[in-house]
Protein backbone atom coordinates (compact mmCIF):
# COMPACT_ATOMS: atom_id res chain seq x y z
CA UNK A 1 7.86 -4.75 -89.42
CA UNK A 2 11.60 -3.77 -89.09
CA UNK A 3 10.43 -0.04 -90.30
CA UNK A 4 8.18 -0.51 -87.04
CA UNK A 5 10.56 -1.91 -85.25
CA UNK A 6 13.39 0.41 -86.40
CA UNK A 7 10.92 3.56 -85.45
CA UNK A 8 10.33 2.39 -81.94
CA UNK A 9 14.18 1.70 -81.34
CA UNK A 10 14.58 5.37 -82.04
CA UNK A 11 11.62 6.81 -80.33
CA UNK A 12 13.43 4.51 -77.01
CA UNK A 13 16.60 6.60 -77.59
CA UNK A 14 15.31 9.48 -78.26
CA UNK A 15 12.89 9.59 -75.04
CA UNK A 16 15.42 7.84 -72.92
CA UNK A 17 18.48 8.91 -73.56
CA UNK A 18 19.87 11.20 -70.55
CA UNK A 19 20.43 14.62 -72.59
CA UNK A 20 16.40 14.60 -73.04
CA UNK A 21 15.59 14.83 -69.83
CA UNK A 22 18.59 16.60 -68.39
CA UNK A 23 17.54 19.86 -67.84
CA UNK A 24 14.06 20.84 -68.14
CA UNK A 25 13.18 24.38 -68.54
CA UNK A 26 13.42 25.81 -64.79
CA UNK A 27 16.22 23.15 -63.55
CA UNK A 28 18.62 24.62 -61.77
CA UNK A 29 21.28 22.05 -62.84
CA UNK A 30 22.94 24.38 -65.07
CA UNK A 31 23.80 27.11 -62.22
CA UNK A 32 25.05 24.54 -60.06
CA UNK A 33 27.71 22.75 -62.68
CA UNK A 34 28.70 26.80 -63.20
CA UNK A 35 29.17 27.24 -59.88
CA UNK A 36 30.50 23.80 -58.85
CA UNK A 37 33.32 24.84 -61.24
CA UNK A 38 33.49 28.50 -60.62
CA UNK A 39 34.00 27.16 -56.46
CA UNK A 40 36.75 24.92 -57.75
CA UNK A 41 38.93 27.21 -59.71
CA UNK A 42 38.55 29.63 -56.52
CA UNK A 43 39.50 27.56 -54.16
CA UNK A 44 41.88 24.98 -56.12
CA UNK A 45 43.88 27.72 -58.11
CA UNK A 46 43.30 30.90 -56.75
CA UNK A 47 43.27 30.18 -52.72
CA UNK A 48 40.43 31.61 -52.15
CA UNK A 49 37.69 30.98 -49.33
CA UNK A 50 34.06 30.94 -50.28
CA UNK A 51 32.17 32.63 -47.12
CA UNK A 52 28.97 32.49 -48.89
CA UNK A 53 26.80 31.20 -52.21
CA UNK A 54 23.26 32.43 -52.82
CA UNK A 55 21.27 30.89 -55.47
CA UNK A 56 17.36 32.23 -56.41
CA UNK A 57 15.64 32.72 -59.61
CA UNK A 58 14.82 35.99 -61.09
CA UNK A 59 11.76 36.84 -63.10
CA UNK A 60 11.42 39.07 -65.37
CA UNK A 61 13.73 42.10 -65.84
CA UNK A 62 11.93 44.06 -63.12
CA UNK A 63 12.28 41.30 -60.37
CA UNK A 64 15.12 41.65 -57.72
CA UNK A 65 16.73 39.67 -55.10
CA UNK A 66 18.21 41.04 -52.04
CA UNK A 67 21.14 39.57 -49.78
CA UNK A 68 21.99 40.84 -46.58
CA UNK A 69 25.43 39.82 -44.99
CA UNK A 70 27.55 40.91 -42.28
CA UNK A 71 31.30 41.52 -43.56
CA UNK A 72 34.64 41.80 -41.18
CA UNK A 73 37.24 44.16 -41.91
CA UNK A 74 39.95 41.56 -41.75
CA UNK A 75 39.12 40.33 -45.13
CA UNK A 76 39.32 42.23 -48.63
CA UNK A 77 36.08 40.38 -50.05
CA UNK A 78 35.08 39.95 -53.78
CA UNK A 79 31.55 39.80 -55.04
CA UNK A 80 30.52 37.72 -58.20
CA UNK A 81 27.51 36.83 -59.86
CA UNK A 82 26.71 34.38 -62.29
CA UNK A 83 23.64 33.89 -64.48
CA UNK A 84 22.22 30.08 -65.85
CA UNK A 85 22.31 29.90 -69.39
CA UNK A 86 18.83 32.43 -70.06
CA UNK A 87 20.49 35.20 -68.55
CA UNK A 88 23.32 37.56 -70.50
CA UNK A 89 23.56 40.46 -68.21
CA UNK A 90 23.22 40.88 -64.47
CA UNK A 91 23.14 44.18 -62.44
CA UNK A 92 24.57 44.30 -58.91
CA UNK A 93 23.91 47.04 -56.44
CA UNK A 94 25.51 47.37 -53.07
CA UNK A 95 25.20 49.53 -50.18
CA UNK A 96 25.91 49.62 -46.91
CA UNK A 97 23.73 49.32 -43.38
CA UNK A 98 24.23 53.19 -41.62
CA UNK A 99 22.74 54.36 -38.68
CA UNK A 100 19.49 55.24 -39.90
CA UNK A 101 19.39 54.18 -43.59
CA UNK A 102 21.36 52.28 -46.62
CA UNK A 103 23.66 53.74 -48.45
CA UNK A 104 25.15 53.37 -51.77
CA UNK A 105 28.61 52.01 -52.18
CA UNK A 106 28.99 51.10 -55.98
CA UNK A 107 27.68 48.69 -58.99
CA UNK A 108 28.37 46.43 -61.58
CA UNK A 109 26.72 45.44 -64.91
CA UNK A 110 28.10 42.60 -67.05
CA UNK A 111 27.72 39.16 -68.05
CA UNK A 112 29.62 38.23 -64.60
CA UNK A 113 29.74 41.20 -62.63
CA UNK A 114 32.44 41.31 -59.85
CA UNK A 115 32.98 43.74 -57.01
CA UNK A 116 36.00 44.01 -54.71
CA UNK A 117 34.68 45.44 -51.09
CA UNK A 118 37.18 46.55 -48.07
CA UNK A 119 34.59 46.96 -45.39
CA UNK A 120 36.20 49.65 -42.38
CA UNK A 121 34.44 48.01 -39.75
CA UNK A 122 32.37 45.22 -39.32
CA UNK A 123 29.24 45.87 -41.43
CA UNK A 124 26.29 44.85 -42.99
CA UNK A 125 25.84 45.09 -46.70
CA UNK A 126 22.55 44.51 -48.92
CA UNK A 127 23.64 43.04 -52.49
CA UNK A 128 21.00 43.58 -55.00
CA UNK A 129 20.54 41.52 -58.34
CA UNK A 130 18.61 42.19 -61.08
CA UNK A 131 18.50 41.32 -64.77
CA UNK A 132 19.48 43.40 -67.35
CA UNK A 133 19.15 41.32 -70.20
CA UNK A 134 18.02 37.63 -71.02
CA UNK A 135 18.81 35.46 -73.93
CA UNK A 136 16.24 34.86 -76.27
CA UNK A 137 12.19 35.08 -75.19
CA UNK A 138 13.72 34.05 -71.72
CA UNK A 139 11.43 36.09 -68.72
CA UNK A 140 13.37 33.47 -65.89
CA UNK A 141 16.72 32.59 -64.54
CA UNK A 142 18.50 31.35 -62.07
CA UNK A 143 21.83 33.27 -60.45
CA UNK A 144 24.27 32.60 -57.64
CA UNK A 145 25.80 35.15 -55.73
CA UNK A 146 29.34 34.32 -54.81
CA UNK A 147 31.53 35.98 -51.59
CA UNK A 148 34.67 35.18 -51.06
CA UNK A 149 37.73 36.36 -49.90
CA UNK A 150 41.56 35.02 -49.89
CA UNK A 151 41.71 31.78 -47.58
CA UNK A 152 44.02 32.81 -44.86
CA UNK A 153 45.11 28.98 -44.03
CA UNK A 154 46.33 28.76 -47.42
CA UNK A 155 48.42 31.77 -46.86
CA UNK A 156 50.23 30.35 -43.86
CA UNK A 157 51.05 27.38 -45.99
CA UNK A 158 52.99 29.21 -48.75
């Protein structure tokens, strides 16, 4: 009985216990502690301003994501990406909106890749993210696509 008993205590912890359950396979609880933290070392230590965070899941090394945003020459921006924990490498593409077509301004290929952009007017840009590489037999992750640029109010105060 207390082999029974002593079994069934740990089959309770083992099923209950938070870490379990935590993150399943597809949770995207991972990306957002990453970029929780990534936001608050931006904005806490490095006065930055956060203009905009995408998050999707990729499939696949030949899946893509697009994002479209409108950038103001006032600002020097700075691109990052950031992969969950399947994902070692991440390609990002950007070009710019012309008259009649998109063209290509530059790339980056890393674990975190990270662009600086200086648009000369106010333009639209297309960011493109693929995977280069997962970890392990990984086919899916999730990434977040960080803009920011430096936050002008905490430029005044210094």
């Amino acid at each position: 009985m207390k082999t029974f008993f002593s079994a069934f205590v740990i089959l309770i912890f083992a099923f209950c216990s938070k870490t379990v359950f935590s993150q399943s396979e597809t949770t995207m609880q991972d990306i957002l502690e990453k970029v929780t933290d990534r936001v608050a070392t931006l904005e806490d230590e490095k006065d930055q301003e956060i203009v905009n965070i995408t998050i999707d899941l990729l499939v696949r090394t030949t899946g893509k994501k697009q994002v479209t945003r409108y950038l103001d020459p006032s600002f020097d921006y700075k691109i990052m990406l950031l992969g969950d924990r399947r994902i070692s490498k991440l390609n990002l593409l950007v070009y710019k909106k012309t008259k009649d077509d998109w063209e290509y301004v530059t790339e980056a290929k890393s674990s975190i890749p990270q662009i600086d952009i200086t648009p000369s007017d106010f333009e639209q840009y297309e960011f493109t993210v693929s995977v280069d590489q997962f970890k392990g037999d990984n086919m899916t992750g999730h990434f977040a696509l960080l803009i920011y640029h430096i936050d002008p109010t905490k430029q005044k105060e210094k």
